[in-house]
C-alpha atoms as a PDB file:
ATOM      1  CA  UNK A   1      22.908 -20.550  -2.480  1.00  0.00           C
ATOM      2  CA  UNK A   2      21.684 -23.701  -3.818  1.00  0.00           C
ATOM      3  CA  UNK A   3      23.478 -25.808  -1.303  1.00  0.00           C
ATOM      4  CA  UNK A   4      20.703 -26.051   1.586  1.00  0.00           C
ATOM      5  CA  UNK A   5      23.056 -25.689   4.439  1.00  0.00           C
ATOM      6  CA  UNK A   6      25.335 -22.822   2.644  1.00  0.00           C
ATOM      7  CA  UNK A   7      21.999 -21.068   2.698  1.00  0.00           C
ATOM      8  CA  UNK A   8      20.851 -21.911   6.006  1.00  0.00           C
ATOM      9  CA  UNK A   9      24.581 -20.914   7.097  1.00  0.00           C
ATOM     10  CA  UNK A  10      24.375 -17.504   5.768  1.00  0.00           C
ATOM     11  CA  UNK A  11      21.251 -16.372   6.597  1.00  0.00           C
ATOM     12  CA  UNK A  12      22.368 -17.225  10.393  1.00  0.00           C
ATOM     13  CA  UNK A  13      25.996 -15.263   9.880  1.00  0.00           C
ATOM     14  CA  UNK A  14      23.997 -12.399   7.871  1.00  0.00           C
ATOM     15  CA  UNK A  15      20.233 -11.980   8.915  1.00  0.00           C
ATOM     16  CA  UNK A  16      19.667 -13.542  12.106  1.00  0.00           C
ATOM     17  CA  UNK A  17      22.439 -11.450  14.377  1.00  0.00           C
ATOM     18  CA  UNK A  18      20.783  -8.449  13.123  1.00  0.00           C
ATOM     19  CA  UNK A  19      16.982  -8.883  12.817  1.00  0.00           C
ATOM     20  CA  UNK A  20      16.202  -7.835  16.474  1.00  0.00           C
ATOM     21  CA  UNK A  21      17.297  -4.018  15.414  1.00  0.00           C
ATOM     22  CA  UNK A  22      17.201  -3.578  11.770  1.00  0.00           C
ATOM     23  CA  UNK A  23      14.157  -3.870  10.106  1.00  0.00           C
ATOM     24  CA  UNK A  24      14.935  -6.656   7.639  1.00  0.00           C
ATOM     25  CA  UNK A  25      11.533  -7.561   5.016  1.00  0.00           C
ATOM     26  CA  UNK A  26      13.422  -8.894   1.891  1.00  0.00           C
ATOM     27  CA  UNK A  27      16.793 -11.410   0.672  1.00  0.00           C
ATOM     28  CA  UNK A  28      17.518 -10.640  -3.535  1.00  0.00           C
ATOM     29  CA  UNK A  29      19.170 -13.353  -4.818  1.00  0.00           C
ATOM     30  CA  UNK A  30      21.797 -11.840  -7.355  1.00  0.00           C
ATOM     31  CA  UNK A  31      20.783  -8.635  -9.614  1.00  0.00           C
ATOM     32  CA  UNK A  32      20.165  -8.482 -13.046  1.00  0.00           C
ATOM     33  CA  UNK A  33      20.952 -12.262 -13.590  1.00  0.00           C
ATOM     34  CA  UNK A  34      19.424 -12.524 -17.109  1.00  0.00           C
ATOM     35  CA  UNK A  35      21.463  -9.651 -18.356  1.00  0.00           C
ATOM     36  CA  UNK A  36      24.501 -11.925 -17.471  1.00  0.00           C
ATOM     37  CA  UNK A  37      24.047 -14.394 -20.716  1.00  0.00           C
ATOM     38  CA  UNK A  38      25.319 -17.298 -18.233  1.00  0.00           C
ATOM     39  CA  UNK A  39      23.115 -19.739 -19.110  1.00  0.00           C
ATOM     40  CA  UNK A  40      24.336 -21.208 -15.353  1.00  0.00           C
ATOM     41  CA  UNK A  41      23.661 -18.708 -13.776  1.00  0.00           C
ATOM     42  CA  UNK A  42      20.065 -18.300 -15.016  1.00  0.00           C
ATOM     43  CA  UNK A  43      19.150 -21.948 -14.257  1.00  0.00           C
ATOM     44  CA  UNK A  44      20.509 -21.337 -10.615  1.00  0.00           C
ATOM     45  CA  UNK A  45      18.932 -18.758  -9.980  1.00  0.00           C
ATOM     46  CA  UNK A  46      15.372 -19.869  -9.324  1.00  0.00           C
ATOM     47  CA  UNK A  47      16.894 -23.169  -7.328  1.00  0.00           C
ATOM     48  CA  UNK A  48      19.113 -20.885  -5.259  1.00  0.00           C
ATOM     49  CA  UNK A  49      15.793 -18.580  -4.494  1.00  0.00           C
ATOM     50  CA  UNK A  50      14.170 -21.595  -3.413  1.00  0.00           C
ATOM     51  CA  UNK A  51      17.032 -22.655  -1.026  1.00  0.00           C
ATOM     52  CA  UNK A  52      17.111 -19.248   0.465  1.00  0.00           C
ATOM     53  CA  UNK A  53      13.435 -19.435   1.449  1.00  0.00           C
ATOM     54  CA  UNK A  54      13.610 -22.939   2.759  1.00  0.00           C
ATOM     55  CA  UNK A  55      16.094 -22.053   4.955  1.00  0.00           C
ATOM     56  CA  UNK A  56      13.708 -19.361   6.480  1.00  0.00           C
ATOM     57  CA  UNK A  57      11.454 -21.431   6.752  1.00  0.00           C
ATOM     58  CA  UNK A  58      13.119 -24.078   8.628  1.00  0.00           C
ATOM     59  CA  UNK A  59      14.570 -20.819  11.169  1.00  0.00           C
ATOM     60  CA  UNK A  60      11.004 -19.572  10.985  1.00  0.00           C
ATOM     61  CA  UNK A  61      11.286 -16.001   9.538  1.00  0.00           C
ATOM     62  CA  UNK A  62       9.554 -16.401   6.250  1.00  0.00           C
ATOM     63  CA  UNK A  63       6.739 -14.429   7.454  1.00  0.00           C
ATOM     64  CA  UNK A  64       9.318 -11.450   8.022  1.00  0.00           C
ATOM     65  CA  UNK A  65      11.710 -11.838   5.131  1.00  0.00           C
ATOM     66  CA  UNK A  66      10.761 -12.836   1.668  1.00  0.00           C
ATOM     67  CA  UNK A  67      12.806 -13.616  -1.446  1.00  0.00           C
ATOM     68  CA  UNK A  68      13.075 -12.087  -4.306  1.00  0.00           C
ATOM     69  CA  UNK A  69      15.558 -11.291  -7.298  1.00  0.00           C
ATOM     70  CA  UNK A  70      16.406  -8.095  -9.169  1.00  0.00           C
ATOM     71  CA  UNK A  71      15.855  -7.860 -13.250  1.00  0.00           C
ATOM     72  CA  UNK A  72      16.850  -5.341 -15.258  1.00  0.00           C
ATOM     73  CA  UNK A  73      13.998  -3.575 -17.489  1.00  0.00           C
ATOM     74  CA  UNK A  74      15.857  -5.426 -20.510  1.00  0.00           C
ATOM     75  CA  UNK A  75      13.819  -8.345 -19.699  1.00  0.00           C
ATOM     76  CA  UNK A  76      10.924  -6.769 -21.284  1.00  0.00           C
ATOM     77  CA  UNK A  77      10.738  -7.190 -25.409  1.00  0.00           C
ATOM     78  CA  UNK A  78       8.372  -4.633 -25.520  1.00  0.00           C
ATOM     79  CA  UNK A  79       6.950  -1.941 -22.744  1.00  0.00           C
ATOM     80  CA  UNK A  80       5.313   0.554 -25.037  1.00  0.00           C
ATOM     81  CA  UNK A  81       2.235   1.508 -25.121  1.00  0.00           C
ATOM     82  CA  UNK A  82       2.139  -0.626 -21.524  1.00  0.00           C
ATOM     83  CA  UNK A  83      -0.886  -2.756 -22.275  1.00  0.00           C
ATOM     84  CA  UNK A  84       1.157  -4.542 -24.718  1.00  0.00           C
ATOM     85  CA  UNK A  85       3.842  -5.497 -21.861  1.00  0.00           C
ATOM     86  CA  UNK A  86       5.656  -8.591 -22.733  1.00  0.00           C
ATOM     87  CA  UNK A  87       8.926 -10.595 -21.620  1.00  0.00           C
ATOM     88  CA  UNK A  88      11.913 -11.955 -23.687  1.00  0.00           C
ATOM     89  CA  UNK A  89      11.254 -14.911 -25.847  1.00  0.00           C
ATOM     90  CA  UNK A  90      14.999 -16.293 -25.167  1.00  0.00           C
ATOM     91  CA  UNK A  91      13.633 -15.590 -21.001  1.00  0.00           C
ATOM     92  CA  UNK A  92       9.924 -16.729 -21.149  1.00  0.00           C
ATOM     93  CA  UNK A  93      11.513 -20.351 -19.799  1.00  0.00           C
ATOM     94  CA  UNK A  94      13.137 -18.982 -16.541  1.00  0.00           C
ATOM     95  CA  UNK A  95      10.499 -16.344 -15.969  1.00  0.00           C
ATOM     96  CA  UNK A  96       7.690 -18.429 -16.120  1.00  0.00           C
ATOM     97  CA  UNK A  97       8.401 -20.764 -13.146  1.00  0.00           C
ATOM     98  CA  UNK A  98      10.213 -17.607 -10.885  1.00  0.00           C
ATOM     99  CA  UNK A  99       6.547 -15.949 -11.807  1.00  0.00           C
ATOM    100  CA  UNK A 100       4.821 -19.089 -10.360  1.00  0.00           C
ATOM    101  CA  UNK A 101       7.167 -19.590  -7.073  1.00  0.00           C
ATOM    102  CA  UNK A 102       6.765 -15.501  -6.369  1.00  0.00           C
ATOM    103  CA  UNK A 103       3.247 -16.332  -6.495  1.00  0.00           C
ATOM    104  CA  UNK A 104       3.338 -19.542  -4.381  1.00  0.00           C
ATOM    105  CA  UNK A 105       5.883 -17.142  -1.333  1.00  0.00           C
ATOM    106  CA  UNK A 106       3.522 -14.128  -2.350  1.00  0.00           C
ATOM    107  CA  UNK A 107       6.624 -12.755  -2.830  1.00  0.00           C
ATOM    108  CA  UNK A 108       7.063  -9.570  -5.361  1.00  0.00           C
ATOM    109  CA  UNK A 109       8.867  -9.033  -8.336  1.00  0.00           C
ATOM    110  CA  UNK A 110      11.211  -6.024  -8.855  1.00  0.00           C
ATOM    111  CA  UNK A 111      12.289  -4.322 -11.796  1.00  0.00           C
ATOM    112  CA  UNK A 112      15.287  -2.031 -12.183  1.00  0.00           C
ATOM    113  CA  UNK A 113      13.520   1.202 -14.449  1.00  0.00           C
ATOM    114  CA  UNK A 114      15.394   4.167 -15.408  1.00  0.00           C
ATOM    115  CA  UNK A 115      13.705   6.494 -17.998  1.00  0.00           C
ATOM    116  CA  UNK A 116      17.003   8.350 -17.783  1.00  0.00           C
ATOM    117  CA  UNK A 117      18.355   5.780 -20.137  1.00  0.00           C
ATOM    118  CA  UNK A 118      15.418   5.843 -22.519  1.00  0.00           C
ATOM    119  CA  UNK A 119      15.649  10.191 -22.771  1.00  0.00           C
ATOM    120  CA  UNK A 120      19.697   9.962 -23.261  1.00  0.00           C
ATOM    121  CA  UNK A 121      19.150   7.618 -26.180  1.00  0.00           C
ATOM    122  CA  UNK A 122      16.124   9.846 -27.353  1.00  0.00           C
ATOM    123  CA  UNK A 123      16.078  13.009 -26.463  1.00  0.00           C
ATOM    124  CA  UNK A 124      14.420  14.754 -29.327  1.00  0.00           C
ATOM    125  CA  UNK A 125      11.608  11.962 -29.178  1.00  0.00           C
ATOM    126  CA  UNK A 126      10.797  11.995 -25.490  1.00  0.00           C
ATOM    127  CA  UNK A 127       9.905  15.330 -23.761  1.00  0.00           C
ATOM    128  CA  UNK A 128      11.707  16.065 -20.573  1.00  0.00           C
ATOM    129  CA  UNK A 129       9.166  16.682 -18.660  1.00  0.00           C
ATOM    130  CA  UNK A 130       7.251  13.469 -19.493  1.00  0.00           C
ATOM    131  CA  UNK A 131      10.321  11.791 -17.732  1.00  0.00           C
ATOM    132  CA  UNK A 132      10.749  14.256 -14.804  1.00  0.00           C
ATOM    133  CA  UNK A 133       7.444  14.215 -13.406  1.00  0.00           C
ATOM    134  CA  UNK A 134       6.401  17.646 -14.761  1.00  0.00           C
ATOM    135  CA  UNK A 135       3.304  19.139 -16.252  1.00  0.00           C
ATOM    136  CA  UNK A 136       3.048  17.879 -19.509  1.00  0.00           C
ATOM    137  CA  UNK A 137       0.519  16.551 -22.559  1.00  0.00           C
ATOM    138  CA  UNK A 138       1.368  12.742 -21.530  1.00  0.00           C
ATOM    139  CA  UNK A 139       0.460  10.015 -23.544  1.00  0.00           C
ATOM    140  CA  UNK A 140      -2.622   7.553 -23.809  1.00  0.00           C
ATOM    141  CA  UNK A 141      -2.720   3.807 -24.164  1.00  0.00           C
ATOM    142  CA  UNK A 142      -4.736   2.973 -27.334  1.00  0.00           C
ATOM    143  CA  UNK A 143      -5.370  -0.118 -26.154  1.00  0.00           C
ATOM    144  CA  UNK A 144      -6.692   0.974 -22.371  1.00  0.00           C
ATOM    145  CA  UNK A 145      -7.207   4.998 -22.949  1.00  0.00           C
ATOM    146  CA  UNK A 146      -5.586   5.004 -19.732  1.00  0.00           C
ATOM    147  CA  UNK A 147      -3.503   8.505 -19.535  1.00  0.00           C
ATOM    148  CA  UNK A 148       0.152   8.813 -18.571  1.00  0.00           C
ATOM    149  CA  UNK A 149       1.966  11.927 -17.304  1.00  0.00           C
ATOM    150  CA  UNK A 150       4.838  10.419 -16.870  1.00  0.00           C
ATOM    151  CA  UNK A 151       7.433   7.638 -18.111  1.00  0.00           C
ATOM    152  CA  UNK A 152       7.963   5.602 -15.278  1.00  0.00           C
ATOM    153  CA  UNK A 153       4.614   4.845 -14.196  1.00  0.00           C
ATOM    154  CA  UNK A 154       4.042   3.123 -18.146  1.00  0.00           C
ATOM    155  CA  UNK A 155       7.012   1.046 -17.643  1.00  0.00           C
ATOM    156  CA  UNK A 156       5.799  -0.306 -14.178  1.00  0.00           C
ATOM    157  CA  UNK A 157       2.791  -1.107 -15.953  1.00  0.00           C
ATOM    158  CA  UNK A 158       4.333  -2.513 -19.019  1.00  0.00           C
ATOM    159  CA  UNK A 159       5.764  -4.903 -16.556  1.00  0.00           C
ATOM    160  CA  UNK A 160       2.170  -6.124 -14.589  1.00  0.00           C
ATOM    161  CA  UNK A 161       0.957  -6.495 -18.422  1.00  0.00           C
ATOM    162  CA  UNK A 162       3.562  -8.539 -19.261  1.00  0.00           C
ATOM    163  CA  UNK A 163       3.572 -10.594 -16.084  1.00  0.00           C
ATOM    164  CA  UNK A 164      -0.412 -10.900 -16.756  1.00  0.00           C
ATOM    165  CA  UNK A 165       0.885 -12.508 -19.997  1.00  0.00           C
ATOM    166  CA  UNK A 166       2.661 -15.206 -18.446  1.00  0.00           C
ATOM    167  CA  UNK A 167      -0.818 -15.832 -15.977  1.00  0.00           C
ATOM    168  CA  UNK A 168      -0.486 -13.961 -13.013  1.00  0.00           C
ATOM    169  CA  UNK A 169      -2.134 -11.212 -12.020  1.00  0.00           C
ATOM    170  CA  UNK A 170      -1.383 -11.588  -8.280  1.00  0.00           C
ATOM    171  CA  UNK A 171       2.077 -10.663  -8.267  1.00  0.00           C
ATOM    172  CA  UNK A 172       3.275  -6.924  -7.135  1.00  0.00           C
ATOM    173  CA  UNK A 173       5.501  -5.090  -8.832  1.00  0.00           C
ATOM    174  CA  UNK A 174       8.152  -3.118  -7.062  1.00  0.00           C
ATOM    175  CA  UNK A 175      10.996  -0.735  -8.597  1.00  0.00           C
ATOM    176  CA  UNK A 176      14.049  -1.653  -6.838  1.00  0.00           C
ATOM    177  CA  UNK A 177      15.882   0.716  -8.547  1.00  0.00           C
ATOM    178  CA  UNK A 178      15.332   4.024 -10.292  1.00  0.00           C
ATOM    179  CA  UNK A 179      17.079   7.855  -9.998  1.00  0.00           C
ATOM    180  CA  UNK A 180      18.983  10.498 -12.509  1.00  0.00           C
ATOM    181  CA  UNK A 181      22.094  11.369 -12.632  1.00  0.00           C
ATOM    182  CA  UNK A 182      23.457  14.574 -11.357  1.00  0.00           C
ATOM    183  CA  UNK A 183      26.228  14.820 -13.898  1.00  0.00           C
ATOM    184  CA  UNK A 184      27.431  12.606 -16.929  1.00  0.00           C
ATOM    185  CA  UNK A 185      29.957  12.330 -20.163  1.00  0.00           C
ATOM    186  CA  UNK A 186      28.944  15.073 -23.179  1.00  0.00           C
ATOM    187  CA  UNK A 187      26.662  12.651 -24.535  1.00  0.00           C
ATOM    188  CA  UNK A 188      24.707  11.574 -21.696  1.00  0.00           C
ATOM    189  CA  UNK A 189      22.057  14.039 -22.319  1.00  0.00           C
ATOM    190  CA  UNK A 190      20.001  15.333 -19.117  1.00  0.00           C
ATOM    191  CA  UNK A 191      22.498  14.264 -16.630  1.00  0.00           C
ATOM    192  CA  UNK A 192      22.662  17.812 -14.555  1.00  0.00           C
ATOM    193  CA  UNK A 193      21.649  18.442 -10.456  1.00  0.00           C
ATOM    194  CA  UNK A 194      18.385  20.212 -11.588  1.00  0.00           C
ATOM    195  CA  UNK A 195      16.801  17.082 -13.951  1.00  0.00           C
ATOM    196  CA  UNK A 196      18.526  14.848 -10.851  1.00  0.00           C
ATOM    197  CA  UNK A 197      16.548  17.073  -8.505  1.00  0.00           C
ATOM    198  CA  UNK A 198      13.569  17.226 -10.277  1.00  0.00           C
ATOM    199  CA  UNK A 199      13.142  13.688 -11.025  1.00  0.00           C
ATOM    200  CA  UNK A 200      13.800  12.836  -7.538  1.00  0.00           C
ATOM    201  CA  UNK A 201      11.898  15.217  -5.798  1.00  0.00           C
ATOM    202  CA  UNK A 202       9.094  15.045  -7.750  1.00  0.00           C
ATOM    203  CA  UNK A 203       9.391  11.355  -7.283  1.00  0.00           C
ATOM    204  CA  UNK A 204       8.830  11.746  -3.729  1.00  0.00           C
ATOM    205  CA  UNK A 205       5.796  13.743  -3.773  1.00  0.00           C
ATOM    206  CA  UNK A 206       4.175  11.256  -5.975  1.00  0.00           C
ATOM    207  CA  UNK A 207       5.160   8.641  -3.396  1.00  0.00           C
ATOM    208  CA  UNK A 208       4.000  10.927  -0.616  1.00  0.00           C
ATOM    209  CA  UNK A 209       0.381  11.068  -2.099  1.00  0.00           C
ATOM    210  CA  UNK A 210       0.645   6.979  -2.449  1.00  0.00           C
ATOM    211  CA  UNK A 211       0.192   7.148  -5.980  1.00  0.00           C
ATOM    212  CA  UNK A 212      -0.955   4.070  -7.984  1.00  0.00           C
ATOM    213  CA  UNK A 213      -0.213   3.591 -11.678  1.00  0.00           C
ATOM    214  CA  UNK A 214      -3.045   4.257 -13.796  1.00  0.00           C
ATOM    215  CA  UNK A 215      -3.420   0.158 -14.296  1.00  0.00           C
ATOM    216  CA  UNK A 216      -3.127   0.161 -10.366  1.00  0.00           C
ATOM    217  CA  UNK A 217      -4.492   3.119  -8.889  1.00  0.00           C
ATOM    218  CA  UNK A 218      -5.159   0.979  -5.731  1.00  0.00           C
ATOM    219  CA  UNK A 219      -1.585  -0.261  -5.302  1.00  0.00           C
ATOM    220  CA  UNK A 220       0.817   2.580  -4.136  1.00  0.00           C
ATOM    221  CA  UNK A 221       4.111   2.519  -5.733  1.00  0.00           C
ATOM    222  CA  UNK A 222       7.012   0.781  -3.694  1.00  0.00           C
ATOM    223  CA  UNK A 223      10.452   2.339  -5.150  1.00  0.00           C
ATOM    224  CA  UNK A 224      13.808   2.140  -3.896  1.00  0.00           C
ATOM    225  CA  UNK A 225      16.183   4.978  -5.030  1.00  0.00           C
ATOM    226  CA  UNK A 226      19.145   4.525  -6.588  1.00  0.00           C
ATOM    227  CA  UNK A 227      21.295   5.499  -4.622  1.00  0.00           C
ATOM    228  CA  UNK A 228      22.231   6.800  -1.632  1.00  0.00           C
ATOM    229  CA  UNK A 229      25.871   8.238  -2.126  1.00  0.00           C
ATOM    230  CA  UNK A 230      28.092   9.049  -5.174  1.00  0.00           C
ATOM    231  CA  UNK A 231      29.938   5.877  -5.851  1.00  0.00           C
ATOM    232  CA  UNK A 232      33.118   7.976  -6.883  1.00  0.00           C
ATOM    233  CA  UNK A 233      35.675   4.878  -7.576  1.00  0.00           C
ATOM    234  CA  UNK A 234      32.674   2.898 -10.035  1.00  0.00           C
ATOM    235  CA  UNK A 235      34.450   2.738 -13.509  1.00  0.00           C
ATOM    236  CA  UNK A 236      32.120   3.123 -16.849  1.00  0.00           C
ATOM    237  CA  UNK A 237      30.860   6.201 -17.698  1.00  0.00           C
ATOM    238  CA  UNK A 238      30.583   9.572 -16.125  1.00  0.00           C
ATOM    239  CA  UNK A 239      27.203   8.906 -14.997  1.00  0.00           C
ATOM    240  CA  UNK A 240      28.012   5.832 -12.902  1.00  0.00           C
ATOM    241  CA  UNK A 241      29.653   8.060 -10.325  1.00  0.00           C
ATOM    242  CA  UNK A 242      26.511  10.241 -10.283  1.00  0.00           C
ATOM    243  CA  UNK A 243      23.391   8.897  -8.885  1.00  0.00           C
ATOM    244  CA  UNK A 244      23.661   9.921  -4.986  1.00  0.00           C
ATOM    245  CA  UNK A 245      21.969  12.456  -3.137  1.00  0.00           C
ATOM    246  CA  UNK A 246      24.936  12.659  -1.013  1.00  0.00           C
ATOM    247  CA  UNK A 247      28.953  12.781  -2.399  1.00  0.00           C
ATOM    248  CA  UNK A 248      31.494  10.254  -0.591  1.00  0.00           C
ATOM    249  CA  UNK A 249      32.030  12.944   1.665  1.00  0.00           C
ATOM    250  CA  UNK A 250      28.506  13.181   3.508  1.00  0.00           C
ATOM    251  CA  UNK A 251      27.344  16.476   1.884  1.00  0.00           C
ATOM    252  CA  UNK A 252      24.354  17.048   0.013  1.00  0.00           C
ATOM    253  CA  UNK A 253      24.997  16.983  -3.836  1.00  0.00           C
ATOM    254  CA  UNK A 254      21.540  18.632  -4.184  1.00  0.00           C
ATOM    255  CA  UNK A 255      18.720  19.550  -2.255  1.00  0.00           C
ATOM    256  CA  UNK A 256      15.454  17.833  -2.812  1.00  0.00           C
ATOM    257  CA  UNK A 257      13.379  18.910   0.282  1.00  0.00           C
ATOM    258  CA  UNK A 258      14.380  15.798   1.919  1.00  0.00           C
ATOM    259  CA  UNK A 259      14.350  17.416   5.636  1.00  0.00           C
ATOM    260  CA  UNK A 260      12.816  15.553   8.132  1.00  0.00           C
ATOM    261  CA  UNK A 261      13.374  12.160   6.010  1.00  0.00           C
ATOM    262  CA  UNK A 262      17.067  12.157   5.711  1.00  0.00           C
ATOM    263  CA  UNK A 263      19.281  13.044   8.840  1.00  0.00           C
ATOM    264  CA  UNK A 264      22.716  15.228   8.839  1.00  0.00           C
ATOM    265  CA  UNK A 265      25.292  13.347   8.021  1.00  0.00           C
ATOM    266  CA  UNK A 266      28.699  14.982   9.784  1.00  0.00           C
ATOM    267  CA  UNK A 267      31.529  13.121   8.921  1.00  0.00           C
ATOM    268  CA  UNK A 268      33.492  12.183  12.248  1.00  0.00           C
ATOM    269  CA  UNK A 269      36.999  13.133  11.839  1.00  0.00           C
ATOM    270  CA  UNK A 270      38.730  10.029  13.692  1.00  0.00           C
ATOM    271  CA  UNK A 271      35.438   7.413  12.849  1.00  0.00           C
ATOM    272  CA  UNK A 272      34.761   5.874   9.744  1.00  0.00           C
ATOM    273  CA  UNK A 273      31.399   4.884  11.420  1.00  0.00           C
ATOM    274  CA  UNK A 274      28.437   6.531   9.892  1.00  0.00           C
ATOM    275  CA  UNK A 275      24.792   6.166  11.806  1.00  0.00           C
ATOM    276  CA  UNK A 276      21.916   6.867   9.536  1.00  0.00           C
ATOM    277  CA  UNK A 277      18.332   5.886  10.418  1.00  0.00           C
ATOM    278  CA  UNK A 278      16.350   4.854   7.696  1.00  0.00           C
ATOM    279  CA  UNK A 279      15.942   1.523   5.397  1.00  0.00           C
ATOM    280  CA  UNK A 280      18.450   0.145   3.105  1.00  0.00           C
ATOM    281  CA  UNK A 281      18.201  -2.488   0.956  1.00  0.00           C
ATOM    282  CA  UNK A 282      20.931  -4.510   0.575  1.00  0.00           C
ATOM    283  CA  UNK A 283      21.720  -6.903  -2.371  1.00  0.00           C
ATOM    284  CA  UNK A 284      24.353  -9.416  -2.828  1.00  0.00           C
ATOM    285  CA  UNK A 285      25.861  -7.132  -5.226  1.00  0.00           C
ATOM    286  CA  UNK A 286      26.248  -4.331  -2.480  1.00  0.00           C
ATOM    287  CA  UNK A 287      23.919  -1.879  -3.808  1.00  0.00           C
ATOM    288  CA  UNK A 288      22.293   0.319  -1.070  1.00  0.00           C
ATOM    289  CA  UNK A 289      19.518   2.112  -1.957  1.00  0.00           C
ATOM    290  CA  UNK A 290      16.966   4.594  -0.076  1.00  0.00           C
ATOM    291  CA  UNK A 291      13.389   3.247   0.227  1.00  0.00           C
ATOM    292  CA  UNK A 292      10.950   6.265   0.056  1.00  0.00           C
ATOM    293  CA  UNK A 293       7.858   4.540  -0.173  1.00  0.00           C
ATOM    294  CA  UNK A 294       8.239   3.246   3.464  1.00  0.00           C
ATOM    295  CA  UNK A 295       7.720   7.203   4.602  1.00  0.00           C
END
């Protein structure tokens, strides 16, 4: 993608036949780049970003589709409390000018957050409930006395603070992926349907209410869930082949009070064609994920 007219090539082949029906708004360049250690790959990626949005530009659907990449919450060297946000040394050098060309594109920045992760590796530290969206004591910032019910929101912040560190405070933030697994190995702790449900569902109704974070109460939340259907072949652990609210199969894997958002999804015995009607995100990895804040 840093080859101008490989670029310009693809986004004809890939974007252009479709745009008149499917509501295309953002291109991610790779996902999770700095958790690759490829040095490479890291200094391409902010030239390859660039090449991407020339070439809308020069086939004049910028001002539809932006560009963006997706980073894993690993980035951050510290995210609690949130005020005290801050980025990687070892990444501060390719952060600092993809911070300044989001800015220049107005283009936001998206974080992969899972507080799953941060309960299974904690679980007698961090209530349950603090990371599923239920009534609970919270926690308060020192540093802001703002309040926090809830895990996710403080690592969202954690992530303006430590973009505000690098000089911008006029970049969004947007999770492109978060969810819980419905099952996992004996010592993922919390992977079951109900904490999958719960964190889910209670997502949505957050989302619903166009929640800001308590460092952004005027900016609702934009989240992508991870992920749309049981990726049953993944290899890793037992959790990999988890995250869907639908199995392989098209049927629910639990019910979140989704009606009216999600359709059916019968599986046609002699099609392998499946029609759904809502957004996707696509990245060049082949993630799909559900966007709920659109609703």
């Amino acid at each position: 993608m840093t080859n101008p007219s490989k670029a310009q090539t693809w986004i004809q082949q890939h974007v252009q036949p479709y745009f008149s029906q499917t509501k295309i708004t953002c291109i991610t360049v790779g996902n999770e780049v700095f958790n690759s250690n490829d040095t490479q790959l890291m200094l391409n990626l902010l030239p390859a970003m660039q090449t991407v949005h020339d070439a809308l530009v020069n086939l004049g659907l910028d001002q539809q589709v932006t560009v963006t990449t997706a980073h894993s919450f690993n980035t951050l060297s510290n995210s609690y409390p949130p005020s005290t946000g801050a980025f990687r040394e070892d990444l501060v050098q390719y952060i600092k000018p993809l911070l300044d060309f989001h800015a220049q594109i107005n283009s936001p920045f998206l974080i992969n957050a899972y507080p799953f992760f941060t309960y299974k590796d904690n679980p007698n530290m961090i209530p349950l409930n603090y990371v599923l969206f239920q009534p609970n004591q919270g926690t308060v910032d020192p540093n802001t006395n703002l309040h926090y019910d809830n895990m996710l929101y403080a690592q969202i912040d954690a992530v303006y603070a430590a973009i505000k560190q690098m000089g911008h405070d006029d970049i969004q933030v947007r999770i492109s992926e978060t969810g819980w697994p419905s099952n996992g190995d004996p010592e993922e702790i919390g992977a079951t349907p109900q904490n999958a449900a719960l964190y889910n569902g209670n997502l949505l109704k957050r989302i619903e209410q166009k929640q800001g974070t308590p460092a952004k109460p005027l900016v609702p939340i934009d989240i992508y869930v991870f992920a749309l259907f049981n990726e049953d072949l993944k290899p890793g652990p037992a959790s990999e082949r988890n995250y869907g609210l639908y199995y392989p199969n098209g049927n629910p894997v639990y019910n979140i009070e989704l009606k009216g958002y999600l359709p059916q999804m019968p599986m046609a015995a002699k099609s392998n064609i499946l029609s759904v009607n809502f957004f996707v995100c696509i990245v060049t990895s082949f993630i799909f994920a559900l966007e709920l804040s659109r609703w």
